[in-house]
N, C-alpha and C. Protein backbone atom coordinates (compact mmCIF):
# COMPACT_ATOMS: atom_id res chain seq x y z
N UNK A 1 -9.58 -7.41 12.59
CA UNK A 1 -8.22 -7.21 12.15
C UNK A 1 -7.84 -8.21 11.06
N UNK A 2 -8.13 -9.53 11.27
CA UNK A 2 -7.88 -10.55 10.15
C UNK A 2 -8.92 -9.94 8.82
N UNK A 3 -10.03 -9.34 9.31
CA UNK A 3 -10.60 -8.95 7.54
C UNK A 3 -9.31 -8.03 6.94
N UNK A 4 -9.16 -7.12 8.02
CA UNK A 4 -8.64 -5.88 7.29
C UNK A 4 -6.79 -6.27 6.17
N UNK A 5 -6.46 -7.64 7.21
CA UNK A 5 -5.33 -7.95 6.65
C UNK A 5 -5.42 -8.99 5.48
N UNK A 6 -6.71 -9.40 5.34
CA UNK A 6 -7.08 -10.71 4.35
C UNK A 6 -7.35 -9.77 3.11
N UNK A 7 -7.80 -8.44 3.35
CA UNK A 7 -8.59 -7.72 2.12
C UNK A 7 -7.15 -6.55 1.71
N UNK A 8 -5.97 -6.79 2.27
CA UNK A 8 -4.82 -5.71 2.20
C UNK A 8 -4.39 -7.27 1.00
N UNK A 9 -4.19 -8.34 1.39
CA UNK A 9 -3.79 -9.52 0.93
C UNK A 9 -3.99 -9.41 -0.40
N UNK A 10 -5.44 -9.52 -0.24
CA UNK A 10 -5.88 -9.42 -1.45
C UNK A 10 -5.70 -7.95 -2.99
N UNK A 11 -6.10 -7.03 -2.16
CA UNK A 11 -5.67 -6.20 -2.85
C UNK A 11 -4.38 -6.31 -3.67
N UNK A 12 -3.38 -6.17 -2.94
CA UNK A 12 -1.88 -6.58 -2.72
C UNK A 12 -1.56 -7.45 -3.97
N UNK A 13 -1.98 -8.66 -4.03
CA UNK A 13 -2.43 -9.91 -4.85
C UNK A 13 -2.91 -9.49 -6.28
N UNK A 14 -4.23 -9.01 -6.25
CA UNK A 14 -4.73 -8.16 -7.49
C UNK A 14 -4.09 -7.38 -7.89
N UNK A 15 -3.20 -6.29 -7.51
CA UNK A 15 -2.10 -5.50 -7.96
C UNK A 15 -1.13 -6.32 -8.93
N UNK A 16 -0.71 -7.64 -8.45
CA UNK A 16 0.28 -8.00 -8.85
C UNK A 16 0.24 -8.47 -9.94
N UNK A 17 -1.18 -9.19 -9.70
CA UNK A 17 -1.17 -10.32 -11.15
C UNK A 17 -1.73 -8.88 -12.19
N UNK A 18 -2.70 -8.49 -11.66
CA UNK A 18 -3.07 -7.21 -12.94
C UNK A 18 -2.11 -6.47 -13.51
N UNK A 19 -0.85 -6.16 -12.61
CA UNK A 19 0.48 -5.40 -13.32
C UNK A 19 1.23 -6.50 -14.24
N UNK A 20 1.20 -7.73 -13.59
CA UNK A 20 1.89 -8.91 -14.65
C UNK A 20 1.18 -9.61 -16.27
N UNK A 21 -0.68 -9.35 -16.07
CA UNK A 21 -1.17 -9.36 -17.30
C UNK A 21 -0.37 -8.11 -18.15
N UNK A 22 -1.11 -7.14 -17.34
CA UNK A 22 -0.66 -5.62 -18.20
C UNK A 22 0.38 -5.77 -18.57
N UNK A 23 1.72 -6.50 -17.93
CA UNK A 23 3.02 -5.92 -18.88
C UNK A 23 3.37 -6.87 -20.14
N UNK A 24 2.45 -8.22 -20.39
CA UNK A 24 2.28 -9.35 -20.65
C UNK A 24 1.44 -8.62 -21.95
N UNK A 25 0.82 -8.02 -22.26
CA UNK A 25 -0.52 -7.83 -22.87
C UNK A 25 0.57 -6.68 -23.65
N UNK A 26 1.29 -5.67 -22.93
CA UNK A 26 2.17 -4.17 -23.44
C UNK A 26 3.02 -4.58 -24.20
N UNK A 27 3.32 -5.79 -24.27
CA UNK A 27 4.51 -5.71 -24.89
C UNK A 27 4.43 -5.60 -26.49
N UNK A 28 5.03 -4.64 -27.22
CA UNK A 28 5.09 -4.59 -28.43
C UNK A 28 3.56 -3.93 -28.69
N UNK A 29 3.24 -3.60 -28.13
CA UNK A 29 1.88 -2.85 -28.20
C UNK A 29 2.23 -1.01 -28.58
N UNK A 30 1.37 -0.42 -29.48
CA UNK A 30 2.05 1.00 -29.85
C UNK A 30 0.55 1.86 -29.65
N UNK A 31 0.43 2.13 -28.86
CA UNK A 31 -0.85 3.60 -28.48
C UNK A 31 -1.02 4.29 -29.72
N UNK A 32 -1.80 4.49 -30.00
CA UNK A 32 -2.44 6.01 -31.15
C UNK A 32 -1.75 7.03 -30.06
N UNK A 33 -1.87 7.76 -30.79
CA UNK A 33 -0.96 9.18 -30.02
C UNK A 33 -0.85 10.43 -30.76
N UNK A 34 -1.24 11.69 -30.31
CA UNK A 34 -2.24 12.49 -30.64
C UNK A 34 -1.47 13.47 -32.21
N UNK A 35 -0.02 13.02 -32.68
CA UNK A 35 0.72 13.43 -33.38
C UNK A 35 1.56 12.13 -33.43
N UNK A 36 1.69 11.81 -34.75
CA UNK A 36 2.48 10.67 -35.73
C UNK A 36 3.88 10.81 -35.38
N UNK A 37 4.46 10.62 -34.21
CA UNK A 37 6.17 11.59 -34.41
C UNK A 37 6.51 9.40 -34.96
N UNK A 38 7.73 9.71 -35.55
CA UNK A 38 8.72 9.18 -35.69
C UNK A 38 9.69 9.11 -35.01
N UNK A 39 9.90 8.38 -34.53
CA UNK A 39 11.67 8.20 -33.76
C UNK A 39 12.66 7.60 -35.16
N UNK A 40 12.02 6.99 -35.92
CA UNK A 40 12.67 6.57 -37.12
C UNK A 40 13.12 7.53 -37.92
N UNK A 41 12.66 8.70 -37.98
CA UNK A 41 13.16 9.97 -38.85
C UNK A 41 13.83 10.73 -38.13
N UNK A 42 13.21 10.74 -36.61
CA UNK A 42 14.24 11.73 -35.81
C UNK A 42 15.33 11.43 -35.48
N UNK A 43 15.30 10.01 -34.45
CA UNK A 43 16.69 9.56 -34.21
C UNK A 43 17.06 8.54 -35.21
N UNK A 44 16.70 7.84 -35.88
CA UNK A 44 17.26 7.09 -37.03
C UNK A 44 17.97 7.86 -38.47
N UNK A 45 17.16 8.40 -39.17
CA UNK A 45 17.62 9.01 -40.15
C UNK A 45 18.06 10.28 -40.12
N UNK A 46 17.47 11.42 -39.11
CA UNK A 46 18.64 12.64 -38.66
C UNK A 46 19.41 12.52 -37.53
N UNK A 47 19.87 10.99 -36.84
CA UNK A 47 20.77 10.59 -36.30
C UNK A 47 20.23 12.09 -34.90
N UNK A 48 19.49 12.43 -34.72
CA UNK A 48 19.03 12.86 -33.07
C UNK A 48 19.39 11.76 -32.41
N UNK A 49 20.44 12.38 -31.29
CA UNK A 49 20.50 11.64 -30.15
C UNK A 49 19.08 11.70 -29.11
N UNK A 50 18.78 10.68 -28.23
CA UNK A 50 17.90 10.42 -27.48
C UNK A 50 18.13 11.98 -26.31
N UNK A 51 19.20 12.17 -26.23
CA UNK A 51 19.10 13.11 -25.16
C UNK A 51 19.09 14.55 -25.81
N UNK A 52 18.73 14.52 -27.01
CA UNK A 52 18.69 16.01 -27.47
C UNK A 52 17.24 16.31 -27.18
N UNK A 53 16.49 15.31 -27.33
CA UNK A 53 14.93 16.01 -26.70
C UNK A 53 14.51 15.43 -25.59
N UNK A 54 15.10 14.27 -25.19
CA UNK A 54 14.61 13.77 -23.72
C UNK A 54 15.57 14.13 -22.50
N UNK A 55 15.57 15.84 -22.54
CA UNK A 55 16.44 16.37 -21.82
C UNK A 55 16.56 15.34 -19.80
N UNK A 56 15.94 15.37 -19.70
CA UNK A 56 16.19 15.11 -18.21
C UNK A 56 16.43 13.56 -17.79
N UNK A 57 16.83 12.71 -18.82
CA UNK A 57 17.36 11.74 -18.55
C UNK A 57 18.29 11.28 -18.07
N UNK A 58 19.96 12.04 -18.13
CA UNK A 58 20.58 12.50 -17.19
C UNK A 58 20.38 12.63 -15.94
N UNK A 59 19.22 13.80 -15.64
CA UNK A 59 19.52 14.01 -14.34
C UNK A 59 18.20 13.96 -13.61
N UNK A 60 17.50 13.09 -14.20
CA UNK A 60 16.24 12.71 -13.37
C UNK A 60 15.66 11.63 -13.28
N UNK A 61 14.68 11.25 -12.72
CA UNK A 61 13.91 10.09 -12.39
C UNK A 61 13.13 9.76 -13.78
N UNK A 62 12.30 10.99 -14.15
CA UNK A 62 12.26 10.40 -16.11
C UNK A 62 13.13 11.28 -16.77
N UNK A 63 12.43 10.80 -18.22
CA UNK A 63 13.38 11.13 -19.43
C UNK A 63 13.04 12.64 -19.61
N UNK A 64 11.79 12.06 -19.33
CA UNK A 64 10.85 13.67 -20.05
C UNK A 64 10.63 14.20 -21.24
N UNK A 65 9.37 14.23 -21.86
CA UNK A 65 8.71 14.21 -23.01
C UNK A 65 9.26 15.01 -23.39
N UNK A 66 9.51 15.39 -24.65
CA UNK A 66 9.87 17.02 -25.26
C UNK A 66 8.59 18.19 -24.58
N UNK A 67 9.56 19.23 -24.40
CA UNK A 67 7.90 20.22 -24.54
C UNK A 67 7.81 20.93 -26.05
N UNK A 68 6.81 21.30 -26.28
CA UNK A 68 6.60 21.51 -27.96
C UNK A 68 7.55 22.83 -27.95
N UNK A 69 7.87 23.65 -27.12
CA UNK A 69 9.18 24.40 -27.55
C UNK A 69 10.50 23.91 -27.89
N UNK A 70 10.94 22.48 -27.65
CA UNK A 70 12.13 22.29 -27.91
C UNK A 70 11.54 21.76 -29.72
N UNK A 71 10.20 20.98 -29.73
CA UNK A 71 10.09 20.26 -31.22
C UNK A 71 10.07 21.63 -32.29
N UNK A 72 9.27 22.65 -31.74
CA UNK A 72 8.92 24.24 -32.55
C UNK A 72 10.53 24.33 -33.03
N UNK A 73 11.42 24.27 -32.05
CA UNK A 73 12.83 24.94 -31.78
C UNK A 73 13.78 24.73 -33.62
N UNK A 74 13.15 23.48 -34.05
CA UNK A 74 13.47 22.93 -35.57
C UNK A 74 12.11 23.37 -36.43
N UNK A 75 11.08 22.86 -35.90
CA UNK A 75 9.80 22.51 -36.55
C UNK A 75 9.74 24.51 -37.24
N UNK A 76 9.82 25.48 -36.26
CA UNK A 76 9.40 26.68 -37.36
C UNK A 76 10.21 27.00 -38.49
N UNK A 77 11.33 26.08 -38.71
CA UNK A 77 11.71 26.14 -40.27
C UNK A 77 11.65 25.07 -40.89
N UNK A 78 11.65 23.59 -40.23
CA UNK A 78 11.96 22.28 -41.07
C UNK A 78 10.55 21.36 -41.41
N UNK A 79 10.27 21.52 -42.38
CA UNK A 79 9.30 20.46 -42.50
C UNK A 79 7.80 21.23 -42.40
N UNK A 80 7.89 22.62 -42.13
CA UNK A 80 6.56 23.26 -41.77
C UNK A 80 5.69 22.56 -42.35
N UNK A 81 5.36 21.89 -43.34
CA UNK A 81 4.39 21.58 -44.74
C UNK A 81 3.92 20.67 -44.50
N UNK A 82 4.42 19.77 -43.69
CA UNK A 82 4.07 18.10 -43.19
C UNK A 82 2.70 18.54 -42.17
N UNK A 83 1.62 17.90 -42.76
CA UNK A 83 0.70 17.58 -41.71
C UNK A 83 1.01 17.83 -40.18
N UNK A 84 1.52 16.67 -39.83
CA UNK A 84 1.97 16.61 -38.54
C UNK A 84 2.54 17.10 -37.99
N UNK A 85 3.35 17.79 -38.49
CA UNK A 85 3.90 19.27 -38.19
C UNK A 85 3.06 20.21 -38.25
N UNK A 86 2.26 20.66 -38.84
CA UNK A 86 0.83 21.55 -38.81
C UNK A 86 0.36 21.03 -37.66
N UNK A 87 0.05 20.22 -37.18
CA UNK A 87 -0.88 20.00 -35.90
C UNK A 87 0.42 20.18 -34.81
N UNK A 88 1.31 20.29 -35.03
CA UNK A 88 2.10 20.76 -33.42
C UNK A 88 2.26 21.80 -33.57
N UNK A 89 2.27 22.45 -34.91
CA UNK A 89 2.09 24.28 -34.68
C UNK A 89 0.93 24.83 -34.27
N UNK A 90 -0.07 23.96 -34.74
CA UNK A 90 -1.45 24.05 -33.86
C UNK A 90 -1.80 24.15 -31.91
N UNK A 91 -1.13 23.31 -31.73
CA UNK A 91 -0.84 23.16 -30.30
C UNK A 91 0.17 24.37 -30.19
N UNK A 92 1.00 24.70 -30.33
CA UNK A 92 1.96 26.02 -30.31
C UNK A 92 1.25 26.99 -30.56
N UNK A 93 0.62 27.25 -31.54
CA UNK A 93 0.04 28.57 -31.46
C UNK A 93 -1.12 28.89 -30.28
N UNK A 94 -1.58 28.09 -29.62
CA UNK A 94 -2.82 27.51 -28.97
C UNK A 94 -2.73 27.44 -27.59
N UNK A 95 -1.05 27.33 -27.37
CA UNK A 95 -0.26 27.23 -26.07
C UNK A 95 -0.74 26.08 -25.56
N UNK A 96 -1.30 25.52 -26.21
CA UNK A 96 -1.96 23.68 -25.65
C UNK A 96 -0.99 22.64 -25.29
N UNK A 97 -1.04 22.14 -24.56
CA UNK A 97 -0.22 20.96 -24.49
C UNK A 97 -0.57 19.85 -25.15
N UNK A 98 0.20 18.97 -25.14
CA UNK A 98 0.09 17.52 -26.35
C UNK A 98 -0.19 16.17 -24.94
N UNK A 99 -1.25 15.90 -25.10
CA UNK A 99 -1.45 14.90 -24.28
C UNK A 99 -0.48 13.33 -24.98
N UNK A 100 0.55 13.01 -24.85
CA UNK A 100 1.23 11.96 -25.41
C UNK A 100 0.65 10.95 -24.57
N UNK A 101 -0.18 9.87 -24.97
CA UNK A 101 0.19 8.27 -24.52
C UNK A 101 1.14 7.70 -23.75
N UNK A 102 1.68 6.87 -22.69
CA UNK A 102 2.60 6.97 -21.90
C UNK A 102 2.76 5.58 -22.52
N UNK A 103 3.98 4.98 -23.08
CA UNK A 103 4.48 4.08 -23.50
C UNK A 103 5.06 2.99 -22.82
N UNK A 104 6.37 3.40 -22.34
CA UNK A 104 6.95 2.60 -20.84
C UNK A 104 6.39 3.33 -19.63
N UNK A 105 5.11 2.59 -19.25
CA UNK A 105 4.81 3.24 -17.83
C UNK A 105 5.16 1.60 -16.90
N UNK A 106 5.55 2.08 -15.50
CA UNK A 106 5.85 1.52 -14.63
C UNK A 106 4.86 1.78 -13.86
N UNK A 107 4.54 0.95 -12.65
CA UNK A 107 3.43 0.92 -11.45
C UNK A 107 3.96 2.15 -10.69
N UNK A 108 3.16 2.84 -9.74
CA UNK A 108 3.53 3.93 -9.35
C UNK A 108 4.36 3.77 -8.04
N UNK A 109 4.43 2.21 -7.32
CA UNK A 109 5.35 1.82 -6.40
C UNK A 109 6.42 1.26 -6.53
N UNK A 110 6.60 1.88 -7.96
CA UNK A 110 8.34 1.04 -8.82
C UNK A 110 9.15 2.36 -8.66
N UNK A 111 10.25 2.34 -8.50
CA UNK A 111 11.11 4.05 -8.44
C UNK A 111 12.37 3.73 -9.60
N UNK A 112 12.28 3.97 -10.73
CA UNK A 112 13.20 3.68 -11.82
C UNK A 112 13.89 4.94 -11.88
N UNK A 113 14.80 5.34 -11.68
CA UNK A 113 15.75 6.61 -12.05
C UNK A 113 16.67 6.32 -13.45
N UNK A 114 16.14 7.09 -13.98
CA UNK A 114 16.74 7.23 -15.56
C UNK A 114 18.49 7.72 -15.04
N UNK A 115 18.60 8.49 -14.61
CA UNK A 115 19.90 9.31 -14.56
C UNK A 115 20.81 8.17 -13.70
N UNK A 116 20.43 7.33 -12.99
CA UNK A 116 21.42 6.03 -12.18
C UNK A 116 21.98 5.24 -13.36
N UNK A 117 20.65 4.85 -14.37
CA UNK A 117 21.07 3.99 -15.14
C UNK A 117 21.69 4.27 -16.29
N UNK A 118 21.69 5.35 -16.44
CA UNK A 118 22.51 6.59 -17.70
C UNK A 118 23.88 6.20 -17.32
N UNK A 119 23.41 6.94 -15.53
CA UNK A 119 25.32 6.80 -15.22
C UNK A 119 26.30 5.57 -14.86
N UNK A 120 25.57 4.44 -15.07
CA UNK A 120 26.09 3.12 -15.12
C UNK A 120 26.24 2.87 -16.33
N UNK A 121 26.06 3.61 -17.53
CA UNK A 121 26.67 3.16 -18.84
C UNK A 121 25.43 2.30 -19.91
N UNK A 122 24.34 2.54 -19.34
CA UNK A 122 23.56 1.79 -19.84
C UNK A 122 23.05 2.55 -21.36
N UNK A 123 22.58 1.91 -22.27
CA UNK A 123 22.12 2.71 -23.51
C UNK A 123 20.38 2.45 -23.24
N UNK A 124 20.01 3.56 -23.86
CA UNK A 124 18.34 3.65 -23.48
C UNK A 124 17.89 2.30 -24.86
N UNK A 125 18.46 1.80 -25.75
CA UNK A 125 18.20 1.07 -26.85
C UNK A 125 17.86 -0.26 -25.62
N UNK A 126 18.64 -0.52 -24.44
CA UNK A 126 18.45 -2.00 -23.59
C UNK A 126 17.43 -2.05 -23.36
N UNK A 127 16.86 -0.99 -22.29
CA UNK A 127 15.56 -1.08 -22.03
C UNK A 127 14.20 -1.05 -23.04
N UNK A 128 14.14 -0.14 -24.23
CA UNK A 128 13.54 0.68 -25.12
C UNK A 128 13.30 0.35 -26.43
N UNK A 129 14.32 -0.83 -26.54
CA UNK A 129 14.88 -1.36 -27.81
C UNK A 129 15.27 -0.34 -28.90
N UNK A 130 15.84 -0.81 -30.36
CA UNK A 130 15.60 0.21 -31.29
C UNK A 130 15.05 0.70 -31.73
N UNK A 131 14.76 1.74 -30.79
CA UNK A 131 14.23 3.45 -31.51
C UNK A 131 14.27 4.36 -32.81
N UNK A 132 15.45 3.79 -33.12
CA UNK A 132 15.82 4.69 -34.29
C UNK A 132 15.25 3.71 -35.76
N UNK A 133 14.51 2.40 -35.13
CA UNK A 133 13.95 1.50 -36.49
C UNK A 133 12.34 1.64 -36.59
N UNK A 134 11.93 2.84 -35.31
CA UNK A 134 10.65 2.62 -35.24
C UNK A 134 9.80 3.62 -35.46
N UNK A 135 9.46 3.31 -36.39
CA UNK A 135 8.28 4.73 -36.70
C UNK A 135 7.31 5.30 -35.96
N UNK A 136 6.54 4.22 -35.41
CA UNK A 136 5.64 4.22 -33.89
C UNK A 136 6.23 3.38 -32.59
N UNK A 137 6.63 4.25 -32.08
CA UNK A 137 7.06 3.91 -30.76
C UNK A 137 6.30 2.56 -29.83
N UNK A 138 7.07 1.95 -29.47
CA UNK A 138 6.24 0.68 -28.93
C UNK A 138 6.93 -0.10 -27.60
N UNK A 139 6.32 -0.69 -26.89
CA UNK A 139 7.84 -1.17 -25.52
C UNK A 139 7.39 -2.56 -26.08
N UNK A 140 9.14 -2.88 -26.60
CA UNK A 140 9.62 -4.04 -26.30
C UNK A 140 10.18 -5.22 -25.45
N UNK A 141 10.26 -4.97 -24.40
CA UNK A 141 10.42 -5.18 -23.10
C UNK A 141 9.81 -5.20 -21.86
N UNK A 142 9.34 -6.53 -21.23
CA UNK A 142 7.81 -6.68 -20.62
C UNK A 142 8.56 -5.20 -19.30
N UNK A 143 9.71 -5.31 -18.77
CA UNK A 143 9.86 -3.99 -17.91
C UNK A 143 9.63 -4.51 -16.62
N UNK A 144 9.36 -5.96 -15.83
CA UNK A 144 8.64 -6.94 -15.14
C UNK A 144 9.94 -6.81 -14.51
N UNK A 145 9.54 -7.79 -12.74
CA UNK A 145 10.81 -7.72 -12.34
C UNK A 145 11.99 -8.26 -12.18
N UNK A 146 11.12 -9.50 -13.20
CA UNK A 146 12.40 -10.48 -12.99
C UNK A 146 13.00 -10.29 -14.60
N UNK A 147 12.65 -8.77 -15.04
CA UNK A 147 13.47 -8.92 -16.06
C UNK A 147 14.38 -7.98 -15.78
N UNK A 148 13.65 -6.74 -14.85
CA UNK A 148 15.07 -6.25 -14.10
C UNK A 148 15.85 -6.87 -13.40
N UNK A 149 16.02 -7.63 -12.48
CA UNK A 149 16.83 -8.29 -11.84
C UNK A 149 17.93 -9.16 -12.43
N UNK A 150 17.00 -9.93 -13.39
CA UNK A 150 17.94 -10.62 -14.76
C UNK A 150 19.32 -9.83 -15.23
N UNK A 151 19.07 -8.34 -15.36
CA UNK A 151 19.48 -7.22 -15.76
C UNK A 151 20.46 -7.07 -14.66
N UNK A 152 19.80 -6.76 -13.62
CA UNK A 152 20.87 -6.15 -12.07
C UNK A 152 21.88 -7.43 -12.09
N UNK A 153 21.47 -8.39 -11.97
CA UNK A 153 22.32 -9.87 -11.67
C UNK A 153 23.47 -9.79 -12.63
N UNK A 154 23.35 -9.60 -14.23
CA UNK A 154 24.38 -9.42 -14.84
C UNK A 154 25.19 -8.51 -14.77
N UNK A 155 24.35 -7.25 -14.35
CA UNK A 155 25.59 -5.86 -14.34
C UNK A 155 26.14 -5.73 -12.84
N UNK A 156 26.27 -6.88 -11.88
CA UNK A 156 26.02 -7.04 -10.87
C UNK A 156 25.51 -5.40 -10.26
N UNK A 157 24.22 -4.83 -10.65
CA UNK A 157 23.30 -3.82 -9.63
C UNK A 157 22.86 -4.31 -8.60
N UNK A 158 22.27 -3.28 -7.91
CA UNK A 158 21.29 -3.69 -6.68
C UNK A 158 20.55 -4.19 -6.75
N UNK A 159 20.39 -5.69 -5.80
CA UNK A 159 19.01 -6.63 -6.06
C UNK A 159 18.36 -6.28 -4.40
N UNK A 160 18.54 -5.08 -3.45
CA UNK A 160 17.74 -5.04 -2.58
C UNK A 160 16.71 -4.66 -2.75
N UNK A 161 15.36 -4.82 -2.32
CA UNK A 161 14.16 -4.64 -2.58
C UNK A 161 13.56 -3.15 -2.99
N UNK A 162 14.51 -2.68 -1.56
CA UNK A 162 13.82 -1.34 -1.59
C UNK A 162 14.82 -0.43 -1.96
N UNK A 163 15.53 -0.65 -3.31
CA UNK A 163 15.81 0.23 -4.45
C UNK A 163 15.21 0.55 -5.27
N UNK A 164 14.41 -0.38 -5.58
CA UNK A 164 13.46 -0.24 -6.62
C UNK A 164 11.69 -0.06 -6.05
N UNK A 165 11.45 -0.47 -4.75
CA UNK A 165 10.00 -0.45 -4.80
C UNK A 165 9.84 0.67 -3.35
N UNK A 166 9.39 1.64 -3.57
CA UNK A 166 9.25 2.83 -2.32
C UNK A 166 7.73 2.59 -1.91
């Protein structure tokens, strides 16, 4: 019984510090990603709000990627000519999905609800930084927990444990 709880320990342990390099190492870090989008042209210079394509931020646990029908929804008249636009009509015609890079990922025993923190008034720029300055998307924000808490403490949120870790 003491192995089984020395090697849970451990595990446990290795989780932690490996999620604390990783978010240490992420920060400001920008993935290749299988189409060049801009947030700088979309939401910066045609002033797209964040929730015109990250529909379920509102009302869900994520934001949720565009699906290439909402990007098509502009893309089959605007810009057809652009490369990168050719390769998402590619995927559209192809019915393929776009494998995107996951940017702000969280550990899978973190429970972040986008739509709580929407409805507390929060702007996705806090967490996300400015989006609308960035051509390649990148997390600025280690996302760690004592930078949420930092966060909860000021907006006085919930600092019980198991709000955030299921």
């Amino acid at each position: 019984m003491a192995v089984l709880i020395l090697m849970a320990v451990g595990i446990f342990s290795y989780n932690m510090v490996g999620t604390a390099v990783a978010r240490f190492v992420l920060i400001d870090s920008a993935p290749e990603q299988p189409i060049n989008f801009s947030h700088k042209i979309h939401a910066g210079d045609n002033e797209l709000p964040c929730r015109f394509c990250h529909i379920y931020a509102r009302r869900s646990k994520v934001s949720g990627v565009p699906s290439i029908e909402r990007c098509m929804g502009c893309h089959k008249s605007i810009r057809k000519d652009r490369p990168e636009v050719k390769k998402l009509a590619k995927y559209w015609e192809k019915k393929e999905p776009i494998y995107w890079v996951k940017v702000h990922d969280l550990p899978d025993y973190i429970y972040f609800p986008h739509k709580r923190h929407i409805k507390a008034g929060m702007e996705c720029q806090e967490c996300h930084g400015d989006v609308k300055e960035m051509a390649v998307i990148r997390q600025v924000s280690s996302l760690d927990m004592g930078w949420c808490l930092a966060c909860h403490k000021d907006r006085n949120g919930p600092t019980d444990c198991w709000e955030c870790h299921v």
